[in-house]
Protein backbone atom coordinates (compact mmCIF):
# COMPACT_ATOMS: atom_id res chain seq x y z
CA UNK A 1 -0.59 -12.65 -31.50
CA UNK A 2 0.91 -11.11 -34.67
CA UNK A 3 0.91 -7.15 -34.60
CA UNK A 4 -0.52 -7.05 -30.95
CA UNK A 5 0.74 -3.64 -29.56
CA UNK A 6 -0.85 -3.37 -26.44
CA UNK A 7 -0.55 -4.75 -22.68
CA UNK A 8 -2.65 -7.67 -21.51
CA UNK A 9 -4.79 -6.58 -19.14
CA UNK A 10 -5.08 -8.31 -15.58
CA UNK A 11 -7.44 -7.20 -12.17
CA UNK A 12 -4.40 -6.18 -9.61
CA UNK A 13 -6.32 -6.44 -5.59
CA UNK A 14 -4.04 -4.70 -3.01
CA UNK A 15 -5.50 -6.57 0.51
CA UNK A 16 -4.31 -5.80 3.48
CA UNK A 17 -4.00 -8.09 6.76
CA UNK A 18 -3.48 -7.86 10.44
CA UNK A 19 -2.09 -4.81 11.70
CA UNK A 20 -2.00 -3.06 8.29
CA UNK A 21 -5.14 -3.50 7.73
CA UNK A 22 -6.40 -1.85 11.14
CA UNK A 23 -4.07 0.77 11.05
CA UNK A 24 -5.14 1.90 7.26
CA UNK A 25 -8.82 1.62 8.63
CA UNK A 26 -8.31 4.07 11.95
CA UNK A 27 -6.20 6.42 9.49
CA UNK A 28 -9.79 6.33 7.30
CA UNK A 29 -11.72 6.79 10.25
CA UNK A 30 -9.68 9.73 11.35
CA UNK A 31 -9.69 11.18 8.42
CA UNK A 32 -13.46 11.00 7.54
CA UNK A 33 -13.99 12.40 10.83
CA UNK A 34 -11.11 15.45 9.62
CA UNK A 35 -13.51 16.08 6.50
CA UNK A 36 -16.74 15.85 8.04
CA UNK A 37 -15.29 18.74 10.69
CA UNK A 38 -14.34 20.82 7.30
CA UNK A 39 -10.66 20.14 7.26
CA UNK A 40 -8.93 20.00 4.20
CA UNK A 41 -5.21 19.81 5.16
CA UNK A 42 -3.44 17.58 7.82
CA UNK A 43 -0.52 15.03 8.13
CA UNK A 44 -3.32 12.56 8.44
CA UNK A 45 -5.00 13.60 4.74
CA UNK A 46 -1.80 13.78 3.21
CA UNK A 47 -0.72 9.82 4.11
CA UNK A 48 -4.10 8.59 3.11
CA UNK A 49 -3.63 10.49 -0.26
CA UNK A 50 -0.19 9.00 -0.18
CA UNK A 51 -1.18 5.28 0.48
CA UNK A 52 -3.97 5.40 -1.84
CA UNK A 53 -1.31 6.72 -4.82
CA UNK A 54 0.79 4.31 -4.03
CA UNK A 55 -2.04 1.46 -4.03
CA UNK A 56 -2.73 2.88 -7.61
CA UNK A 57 0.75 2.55 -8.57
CA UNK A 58 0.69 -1.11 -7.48
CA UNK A 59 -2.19 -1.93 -9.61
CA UNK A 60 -0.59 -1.06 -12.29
CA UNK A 61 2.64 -2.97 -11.44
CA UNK A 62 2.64 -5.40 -8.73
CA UNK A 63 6.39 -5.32 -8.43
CA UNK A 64 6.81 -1.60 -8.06
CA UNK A 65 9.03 -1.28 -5.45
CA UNK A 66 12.69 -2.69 -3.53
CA UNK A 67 12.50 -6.08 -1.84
CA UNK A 68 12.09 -5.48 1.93
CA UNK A 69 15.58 -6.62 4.06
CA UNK A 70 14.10 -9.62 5.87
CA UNK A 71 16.60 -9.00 9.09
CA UNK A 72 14.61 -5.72 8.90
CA UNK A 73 11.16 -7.35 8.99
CA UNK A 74 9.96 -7.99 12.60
CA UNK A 75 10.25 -11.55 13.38
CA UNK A 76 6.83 -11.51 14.79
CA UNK A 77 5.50 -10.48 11.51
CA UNK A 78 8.03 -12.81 9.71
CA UNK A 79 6.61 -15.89 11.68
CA UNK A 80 2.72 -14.82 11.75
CA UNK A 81 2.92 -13.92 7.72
CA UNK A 82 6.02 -16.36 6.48
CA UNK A 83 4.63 -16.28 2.87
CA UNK A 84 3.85 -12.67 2.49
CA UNK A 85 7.13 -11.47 3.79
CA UNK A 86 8.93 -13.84 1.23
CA UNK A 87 7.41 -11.47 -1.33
CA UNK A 88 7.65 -8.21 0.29
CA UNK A 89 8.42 -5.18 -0.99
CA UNK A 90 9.08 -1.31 0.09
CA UNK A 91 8.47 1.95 -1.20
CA UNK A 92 8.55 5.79 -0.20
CA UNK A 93 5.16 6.78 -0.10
CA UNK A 94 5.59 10.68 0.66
CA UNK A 95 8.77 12.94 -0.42
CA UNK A 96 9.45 11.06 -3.39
C-alpha cells in the first residue's frame, strides 16, 4: 500500500500452560486475598504488576525478549512442552 505509514495491526494472546499457568493463578489468588485484607504493598503485588507489564509488552511484540539457553530449560519441561521451548524466550520482569 502506497503512502501507508502505520503498523498492521494483529490480536497478540499470551496463554499460559502447566505449571505456569497454576503458579500465575495462586499468585492472583494471593493477591486478591492481599487487597481484599486492605493491602496495598507486598512482594506478591509487585510480581503480579510485574508479570502483567511484561504480558503487555509482549502484546505488543511477541519477540520481546533473549532466547532461553535450552541446557538451561528443565528437561522435564523440554520433553512435556518440546514445541514451546523451541520458541522460548526470557526476560527480567522486575529491576529492569
Amino acid at each position: 500500500m502506497k503512502g501507508y505509514k502505520g503498523k498492521i495491526k494483529k490480536k497478540i494472546t499470551t496463554k499460559l500452560v502447566g505449571d505456569a499457568e497454576k503458579a500465575f493463578n495462586d499468585l492472583n489468588k494471593i493477591v486478591g486475598e492481599q487487597r481484599s485484607q486492605g493491602i496495598t504493598s507486598s512482594k506478591d503485588i509487585t510480581l503480579l504488576n510485574a508479570i502483567n507489564r511484561i504480558f503487555d509488552v509482549i502484546a505488543t511484540n511477541p519477540f520481546y525478549g533473549e532466547n532461553a539457553k535450552k541446557d538451561l530449560i528443565p528437561k522435564e519441561y523440554r520433553q512435556k512442552y518440546d514445541v514451546v521451548t523451541s520458541l522460548l524466550l526470557t526476560c527480567q520482569i522486575i529491576g529492569e
